[in-house]
C-alpha atoms as a PDB file:
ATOM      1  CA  UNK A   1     -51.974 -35.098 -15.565  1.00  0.00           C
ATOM      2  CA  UNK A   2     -54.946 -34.300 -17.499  1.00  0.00           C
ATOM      3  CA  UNK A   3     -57.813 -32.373 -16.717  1.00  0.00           C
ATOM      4  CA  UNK A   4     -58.395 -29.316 -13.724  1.00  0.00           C
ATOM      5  CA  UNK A   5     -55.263 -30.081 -12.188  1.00  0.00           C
ATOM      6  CA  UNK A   6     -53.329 -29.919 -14.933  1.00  0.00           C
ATOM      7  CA  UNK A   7     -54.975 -26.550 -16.045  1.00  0.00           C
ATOM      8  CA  UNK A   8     -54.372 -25.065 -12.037  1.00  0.00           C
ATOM      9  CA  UNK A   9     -50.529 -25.786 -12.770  1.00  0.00           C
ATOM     10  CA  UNK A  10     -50.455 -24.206 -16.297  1.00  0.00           C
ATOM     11  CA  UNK A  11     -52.595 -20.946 -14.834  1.00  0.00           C
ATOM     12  CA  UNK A  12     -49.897 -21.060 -11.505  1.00  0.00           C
ATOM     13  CA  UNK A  13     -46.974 -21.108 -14.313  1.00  0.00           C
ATOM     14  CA  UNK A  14     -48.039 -18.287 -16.246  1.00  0.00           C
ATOM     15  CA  UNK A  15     -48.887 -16.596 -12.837  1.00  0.00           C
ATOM     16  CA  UNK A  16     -45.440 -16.789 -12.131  1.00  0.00           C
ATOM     17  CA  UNK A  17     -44.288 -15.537 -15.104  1.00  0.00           C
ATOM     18  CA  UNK A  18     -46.330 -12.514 -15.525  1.00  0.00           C
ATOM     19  CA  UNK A  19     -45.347 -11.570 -11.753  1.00  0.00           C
ATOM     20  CA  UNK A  20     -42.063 -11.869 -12.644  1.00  0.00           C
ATOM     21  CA  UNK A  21     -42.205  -9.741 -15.443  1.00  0.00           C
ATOM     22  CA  UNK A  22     -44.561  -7.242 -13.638  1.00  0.00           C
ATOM     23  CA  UNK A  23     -41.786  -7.093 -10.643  1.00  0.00           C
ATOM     24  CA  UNK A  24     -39.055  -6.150 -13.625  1.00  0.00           C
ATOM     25  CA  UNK A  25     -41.568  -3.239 -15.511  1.00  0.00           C
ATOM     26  CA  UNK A  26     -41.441  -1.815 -12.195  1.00  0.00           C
ATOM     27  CA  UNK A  27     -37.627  -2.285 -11.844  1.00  0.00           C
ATOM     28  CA  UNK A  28     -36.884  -0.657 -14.448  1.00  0.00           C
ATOM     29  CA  UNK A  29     -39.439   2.117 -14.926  1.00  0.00           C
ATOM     30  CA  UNK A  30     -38.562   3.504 -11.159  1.00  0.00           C
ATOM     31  CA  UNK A  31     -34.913   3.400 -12.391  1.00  0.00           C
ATOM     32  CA  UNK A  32     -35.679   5.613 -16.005  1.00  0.00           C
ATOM     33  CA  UNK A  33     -37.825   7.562 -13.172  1.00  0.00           C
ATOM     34  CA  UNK A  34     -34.904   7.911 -10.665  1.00  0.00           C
ATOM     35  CA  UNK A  35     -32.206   8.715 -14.269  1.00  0.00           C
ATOM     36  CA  UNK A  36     -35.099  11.444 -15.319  1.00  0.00           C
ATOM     37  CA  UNK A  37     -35.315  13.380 -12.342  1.00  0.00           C
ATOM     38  CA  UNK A  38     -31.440  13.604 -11.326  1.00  0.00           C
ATOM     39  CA  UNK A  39     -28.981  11.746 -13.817  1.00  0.00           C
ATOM     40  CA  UNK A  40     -25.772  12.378 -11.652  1.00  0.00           C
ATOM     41  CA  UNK A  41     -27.074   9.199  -9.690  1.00  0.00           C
ATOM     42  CA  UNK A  42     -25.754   6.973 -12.399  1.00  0.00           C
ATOM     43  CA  UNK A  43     -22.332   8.438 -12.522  1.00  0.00           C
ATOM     44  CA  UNK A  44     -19.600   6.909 -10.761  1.00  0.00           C
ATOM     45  CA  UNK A  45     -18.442   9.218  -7.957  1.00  0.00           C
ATOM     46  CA  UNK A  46     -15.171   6.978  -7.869  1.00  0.00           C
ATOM     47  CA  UNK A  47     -12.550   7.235 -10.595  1.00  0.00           C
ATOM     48  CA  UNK A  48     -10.298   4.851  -9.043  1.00  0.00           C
ATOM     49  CA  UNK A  49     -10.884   2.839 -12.174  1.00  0.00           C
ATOM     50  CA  UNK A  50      -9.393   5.318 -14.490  1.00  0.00           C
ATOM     51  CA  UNK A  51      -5.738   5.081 -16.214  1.00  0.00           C
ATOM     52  CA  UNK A  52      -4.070   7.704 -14.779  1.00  0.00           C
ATOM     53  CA  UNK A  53      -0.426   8.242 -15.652  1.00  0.00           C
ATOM     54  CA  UNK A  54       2.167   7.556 -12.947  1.00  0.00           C
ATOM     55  CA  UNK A  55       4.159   9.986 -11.431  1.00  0.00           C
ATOM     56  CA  UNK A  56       8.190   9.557 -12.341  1.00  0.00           C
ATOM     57  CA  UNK A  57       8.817   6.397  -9.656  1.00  0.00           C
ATOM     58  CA  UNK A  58      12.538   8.873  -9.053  1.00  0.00           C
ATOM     59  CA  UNK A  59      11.356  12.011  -9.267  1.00  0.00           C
ATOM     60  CA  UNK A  60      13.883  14.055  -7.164  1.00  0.00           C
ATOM     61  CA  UNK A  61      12.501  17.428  -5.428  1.00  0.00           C
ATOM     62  CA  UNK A  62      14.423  20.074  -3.444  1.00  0.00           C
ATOM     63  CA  UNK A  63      16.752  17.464  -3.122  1.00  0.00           C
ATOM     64  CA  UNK A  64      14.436  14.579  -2.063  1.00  0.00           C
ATOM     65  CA  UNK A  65      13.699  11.207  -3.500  1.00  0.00           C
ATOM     66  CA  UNK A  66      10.231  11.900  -3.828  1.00  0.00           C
ATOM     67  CA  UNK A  67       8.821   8.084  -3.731  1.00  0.00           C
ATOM     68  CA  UNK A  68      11.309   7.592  -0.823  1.00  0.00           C
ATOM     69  CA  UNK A  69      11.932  10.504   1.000  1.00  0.00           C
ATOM     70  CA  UNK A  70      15.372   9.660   0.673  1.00  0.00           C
ATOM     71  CA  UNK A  71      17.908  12.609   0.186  1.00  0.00           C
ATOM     72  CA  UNK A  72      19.737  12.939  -3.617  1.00  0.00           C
ATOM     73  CA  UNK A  73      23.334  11.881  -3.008  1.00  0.00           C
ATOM     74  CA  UNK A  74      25.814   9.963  -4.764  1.00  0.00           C
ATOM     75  CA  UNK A  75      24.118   6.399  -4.065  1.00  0.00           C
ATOM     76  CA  UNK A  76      20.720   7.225  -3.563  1.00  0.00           C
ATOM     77  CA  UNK A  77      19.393   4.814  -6.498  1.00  0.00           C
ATOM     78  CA  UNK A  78      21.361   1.814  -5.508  1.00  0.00           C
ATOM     79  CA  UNK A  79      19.871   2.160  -2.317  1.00  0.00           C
ATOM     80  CA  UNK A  80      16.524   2.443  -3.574  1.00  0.00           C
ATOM     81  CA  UNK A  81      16.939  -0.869  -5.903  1.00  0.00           C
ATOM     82  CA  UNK A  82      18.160  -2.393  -3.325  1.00  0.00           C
ATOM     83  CA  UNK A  83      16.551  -1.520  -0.325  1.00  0.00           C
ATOM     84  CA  UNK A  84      13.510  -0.210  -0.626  1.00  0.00           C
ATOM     85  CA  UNK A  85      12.307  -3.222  -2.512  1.00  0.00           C
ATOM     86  CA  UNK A  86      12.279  -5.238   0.807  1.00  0.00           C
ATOM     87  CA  UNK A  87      11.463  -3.056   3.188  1.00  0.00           C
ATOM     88  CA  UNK A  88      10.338   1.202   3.534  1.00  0.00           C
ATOM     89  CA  UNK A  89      13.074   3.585   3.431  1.00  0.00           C
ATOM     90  CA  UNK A  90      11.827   4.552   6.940  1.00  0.00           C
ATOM     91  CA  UNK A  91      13.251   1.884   8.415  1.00  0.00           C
ATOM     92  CA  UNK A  92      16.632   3.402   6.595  1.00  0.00           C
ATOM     93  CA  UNK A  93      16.559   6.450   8.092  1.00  0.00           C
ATOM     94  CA  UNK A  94      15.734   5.409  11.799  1.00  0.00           C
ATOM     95  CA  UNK A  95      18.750   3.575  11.906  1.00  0.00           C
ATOM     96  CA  UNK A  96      21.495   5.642  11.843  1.00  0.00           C
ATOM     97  CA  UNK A  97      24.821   3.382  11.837  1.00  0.00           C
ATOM     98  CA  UNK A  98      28.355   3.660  11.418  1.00  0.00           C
ATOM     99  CA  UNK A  99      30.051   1.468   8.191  1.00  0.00           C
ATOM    100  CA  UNK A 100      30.580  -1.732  10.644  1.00  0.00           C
ATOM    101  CA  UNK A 101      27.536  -1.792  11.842  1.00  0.00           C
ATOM    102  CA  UNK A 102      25.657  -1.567   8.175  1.00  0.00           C
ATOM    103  CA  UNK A 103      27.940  -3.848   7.290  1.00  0.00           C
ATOM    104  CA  UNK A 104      26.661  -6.131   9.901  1.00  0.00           C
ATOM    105  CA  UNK A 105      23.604  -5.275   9.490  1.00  0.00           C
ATOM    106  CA  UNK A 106      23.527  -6.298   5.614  1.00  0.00           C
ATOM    107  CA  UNK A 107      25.562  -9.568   6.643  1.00  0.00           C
ATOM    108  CA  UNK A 108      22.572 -10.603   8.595  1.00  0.00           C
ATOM    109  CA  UNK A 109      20.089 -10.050   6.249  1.00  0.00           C
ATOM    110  CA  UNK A 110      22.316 -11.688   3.803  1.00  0.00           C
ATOM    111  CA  UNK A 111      22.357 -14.550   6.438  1.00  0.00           C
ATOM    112  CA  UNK A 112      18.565 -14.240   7.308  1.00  0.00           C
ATOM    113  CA  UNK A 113      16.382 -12.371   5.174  1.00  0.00           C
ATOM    114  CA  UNK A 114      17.909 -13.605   1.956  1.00  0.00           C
ATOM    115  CA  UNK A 115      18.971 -10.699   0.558  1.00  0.00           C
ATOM    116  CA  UNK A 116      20.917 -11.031  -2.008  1.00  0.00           C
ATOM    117  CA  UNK A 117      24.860 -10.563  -2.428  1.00  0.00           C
ATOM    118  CA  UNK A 118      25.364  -6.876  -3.258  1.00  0.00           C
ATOM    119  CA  UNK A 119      28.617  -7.016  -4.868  1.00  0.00           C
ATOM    120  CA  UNK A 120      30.547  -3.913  -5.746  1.00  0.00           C
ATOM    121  CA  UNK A 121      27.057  -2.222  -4.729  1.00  0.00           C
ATOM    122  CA  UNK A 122      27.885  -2.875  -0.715  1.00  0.00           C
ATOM    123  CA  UNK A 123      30.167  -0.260  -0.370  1.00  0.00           C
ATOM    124  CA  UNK A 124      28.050   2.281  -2.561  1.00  0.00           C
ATOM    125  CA  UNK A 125      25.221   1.692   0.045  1.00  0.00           C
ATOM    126  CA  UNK A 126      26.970   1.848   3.299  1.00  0.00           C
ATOM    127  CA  UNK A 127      28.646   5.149   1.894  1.00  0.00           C
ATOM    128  CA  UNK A 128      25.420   6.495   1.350  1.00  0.00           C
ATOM    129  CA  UNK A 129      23.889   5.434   4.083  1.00  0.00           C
ATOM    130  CA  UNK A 130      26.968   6.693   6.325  1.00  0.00           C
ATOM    131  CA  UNK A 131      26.823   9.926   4.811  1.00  0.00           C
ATOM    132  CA  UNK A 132      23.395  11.089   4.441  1.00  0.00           C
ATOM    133  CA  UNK A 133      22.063   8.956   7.318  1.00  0.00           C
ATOM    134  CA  UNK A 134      24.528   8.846   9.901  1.00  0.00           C
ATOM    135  CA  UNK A 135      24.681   8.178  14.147  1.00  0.00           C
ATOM    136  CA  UNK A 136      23.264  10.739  15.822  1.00  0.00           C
ATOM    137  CA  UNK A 137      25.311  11.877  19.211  1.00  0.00           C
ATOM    138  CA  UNK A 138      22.321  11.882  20.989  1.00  0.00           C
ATOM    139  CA  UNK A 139      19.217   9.204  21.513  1.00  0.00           C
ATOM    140  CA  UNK A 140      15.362   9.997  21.915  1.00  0.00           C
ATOM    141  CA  UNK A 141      15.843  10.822  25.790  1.00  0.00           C
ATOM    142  CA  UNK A 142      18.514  11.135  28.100  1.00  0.00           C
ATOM    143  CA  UNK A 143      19.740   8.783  30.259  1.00  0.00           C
ATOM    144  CA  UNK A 144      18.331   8.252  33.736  1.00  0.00           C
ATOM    145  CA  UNK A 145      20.429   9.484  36.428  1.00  0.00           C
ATOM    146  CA  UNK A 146      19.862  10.546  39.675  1.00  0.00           C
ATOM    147  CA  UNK A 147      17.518   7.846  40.499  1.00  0.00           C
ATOM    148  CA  UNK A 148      16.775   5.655  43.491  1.00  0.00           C
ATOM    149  CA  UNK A 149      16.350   2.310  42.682  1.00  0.00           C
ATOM    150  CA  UNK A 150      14.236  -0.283  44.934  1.00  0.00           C
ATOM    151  CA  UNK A 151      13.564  -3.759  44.798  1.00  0.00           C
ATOM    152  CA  UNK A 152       9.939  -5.179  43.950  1.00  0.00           C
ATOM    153  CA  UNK A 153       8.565  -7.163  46.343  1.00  0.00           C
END
């Protein structure tokens, strides 16, 4: 392509080109602008990025696996290696068995959940668990009584 046609595309190129760098003079001279007249824009208000040190993963308070909530007995960190890996100790302390049933309990998982065999460990855990975290004599509500019973129709 020779002649005005050629020229039209050469003027349309460098059109381009100096709109483009028109479009990023502006950019950036509204953002030195923007930095001039209140800097704190630029800083990050989040400092989720930054290192900071973790706490002690077992540090104990008043008595109280902190990380856990669980209490500080004799036990208390084979149940957290143990347990707490798989699931929250919440779910520990809602359940409140006797030794058969944690026994059971841990049998299933075994069974189940693949936990893994606990050894020497097993007994360690359900005393713990029997101890600190035992059956309460009394549920959430008590039981219905009194009540008339009808069929649905």
């Amino acid at each position: 392509m020779n002649g005005p046609d050629a020229f039209k595309d050469q003027v349309k190129q460098l059109y381009r080109a100096l709109t483009g760098l028109l479009i990023a003079f502006v950019v950036v001279v509204g953002l030195v602008m923007a930095y001039v007249n209140d800097p704190s824009l630029f800083e990050s208000k989040d400092d989720s990025w930054v290192a900071v040190p973790e706490e002690d993963p077992d540090l104990i308070v008043d008595g109280i696996h902190q990380r856990t909530g669980l209490i500080e007995a004799e036990g208390l960190m084979a149940v957290v290696a143990n347990c707490t890996s798989c699931h929250s100790a919440k779910l520990i302390t809602q359940n409140r068995m006797n030794a058969e049933r944690w026994n059971t309990t841990i049998a299933w998982m075994q069974e189940t959940q693949n936990l893994w065999d606990l050894g020497d460990q097993q007994e360690v855990i359900v005393n713990y668990l029997v101890t600190n975290y035992p059956p309460k004599a009394k549920g959430r509500r008590m039981a219905l009584t009194d009540i008339e019973w009808y069929e649905l129709q």
